[in-house]
Protein backbone atom coordinates (compact mmCIF):
# COMPACT_ATOMS: atom_id res chain seq x y z
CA UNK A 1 15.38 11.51 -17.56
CA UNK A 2 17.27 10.41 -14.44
CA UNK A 3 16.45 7.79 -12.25
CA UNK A 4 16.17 10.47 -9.54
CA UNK A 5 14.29 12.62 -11.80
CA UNK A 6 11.73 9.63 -12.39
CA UNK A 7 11.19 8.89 -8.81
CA UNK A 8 10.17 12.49 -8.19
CA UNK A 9 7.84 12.58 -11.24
CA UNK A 10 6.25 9.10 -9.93
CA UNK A 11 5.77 10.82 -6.05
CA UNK A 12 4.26 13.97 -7.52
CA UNK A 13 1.61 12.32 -9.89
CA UNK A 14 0.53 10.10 -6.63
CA UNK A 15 0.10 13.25 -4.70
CA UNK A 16 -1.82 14.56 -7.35
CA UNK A 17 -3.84 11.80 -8.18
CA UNK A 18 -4.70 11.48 -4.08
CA UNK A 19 -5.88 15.14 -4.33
CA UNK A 20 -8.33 14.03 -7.13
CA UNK A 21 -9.16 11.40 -5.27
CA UNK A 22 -8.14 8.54 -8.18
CA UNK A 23 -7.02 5.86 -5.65
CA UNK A 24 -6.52 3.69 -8.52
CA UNK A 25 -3.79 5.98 -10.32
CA UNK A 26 -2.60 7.21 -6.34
CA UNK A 27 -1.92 3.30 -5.81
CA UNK A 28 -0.40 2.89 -9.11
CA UNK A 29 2.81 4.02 -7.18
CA UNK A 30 3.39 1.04 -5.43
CA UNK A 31 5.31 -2.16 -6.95
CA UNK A 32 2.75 -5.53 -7.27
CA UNK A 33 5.02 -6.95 -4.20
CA UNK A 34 5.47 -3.59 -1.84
CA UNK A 35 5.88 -3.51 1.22
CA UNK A 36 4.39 -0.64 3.80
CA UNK A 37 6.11 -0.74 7.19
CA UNK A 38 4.36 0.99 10.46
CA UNK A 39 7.68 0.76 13.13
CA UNK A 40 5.16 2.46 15.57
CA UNK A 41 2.44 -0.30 15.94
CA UNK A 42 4.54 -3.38 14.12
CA UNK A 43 1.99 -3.13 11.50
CA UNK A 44 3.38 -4.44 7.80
CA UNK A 45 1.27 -4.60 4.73
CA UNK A 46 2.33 -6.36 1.64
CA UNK A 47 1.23 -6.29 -1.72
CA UNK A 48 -0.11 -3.05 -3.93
CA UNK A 49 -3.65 -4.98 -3.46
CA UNK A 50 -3.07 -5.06 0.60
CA UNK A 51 -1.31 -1.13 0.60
CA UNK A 52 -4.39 0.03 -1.26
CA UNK A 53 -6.94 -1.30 0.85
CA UNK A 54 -4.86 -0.67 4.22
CA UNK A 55 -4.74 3.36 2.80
CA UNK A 56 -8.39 2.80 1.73
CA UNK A 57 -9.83 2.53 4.68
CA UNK A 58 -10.50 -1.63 4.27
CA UNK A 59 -8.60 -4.65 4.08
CA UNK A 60 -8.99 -7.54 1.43
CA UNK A 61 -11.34 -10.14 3.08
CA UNK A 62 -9.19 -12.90 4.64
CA UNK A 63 -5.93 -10.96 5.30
CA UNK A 64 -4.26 -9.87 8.41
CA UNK A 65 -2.34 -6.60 8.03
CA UNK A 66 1.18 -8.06 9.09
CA UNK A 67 1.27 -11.05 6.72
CA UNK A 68 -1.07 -9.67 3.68
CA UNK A 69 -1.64 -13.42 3.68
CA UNK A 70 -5.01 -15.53 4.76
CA UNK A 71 -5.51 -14.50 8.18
CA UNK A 72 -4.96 -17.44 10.97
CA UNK A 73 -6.63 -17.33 14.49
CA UNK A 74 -5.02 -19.33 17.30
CA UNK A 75 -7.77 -20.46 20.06
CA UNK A 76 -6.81 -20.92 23.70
């Protein structure tokens, strides 16, 4: 099998794990240091652990969606 033919195999069995509704095999997908890019709102998630949560609904306590680090707040 291809590389192009792997890919596509890999996309299909996330779709149809999300119609199952097997987030754990849907996530699968993504590699342990992904990256998941909103241009619109400037939004970046990183990490499979982060991209999960983010498409989840809920974010790993302590991270900020744009780092996928511990989240920092700057008083003033």
């Amino acid at each position: 099998m291809d590389a192009d033919s792997r890919t596509r195999a890999a996309i299909e069995e996330h779709w149809r794990a999300s119609e199952r509704g097997n987030t754990d095999a849907e996530h699968a997908i993504y590699a342990t240091g992904a990256i998941l890019d909103y241009p619109q709102s400037g939004e970046r998630f990183r990490g499979r652990a982060t991209i999960s949560a983010q498409r989840g609904g809920t974010r790993p306590t302590g991270t900020s969606p744009s780092s996928g680090s511990p989240a920092t707040r700057t008083c003033g």
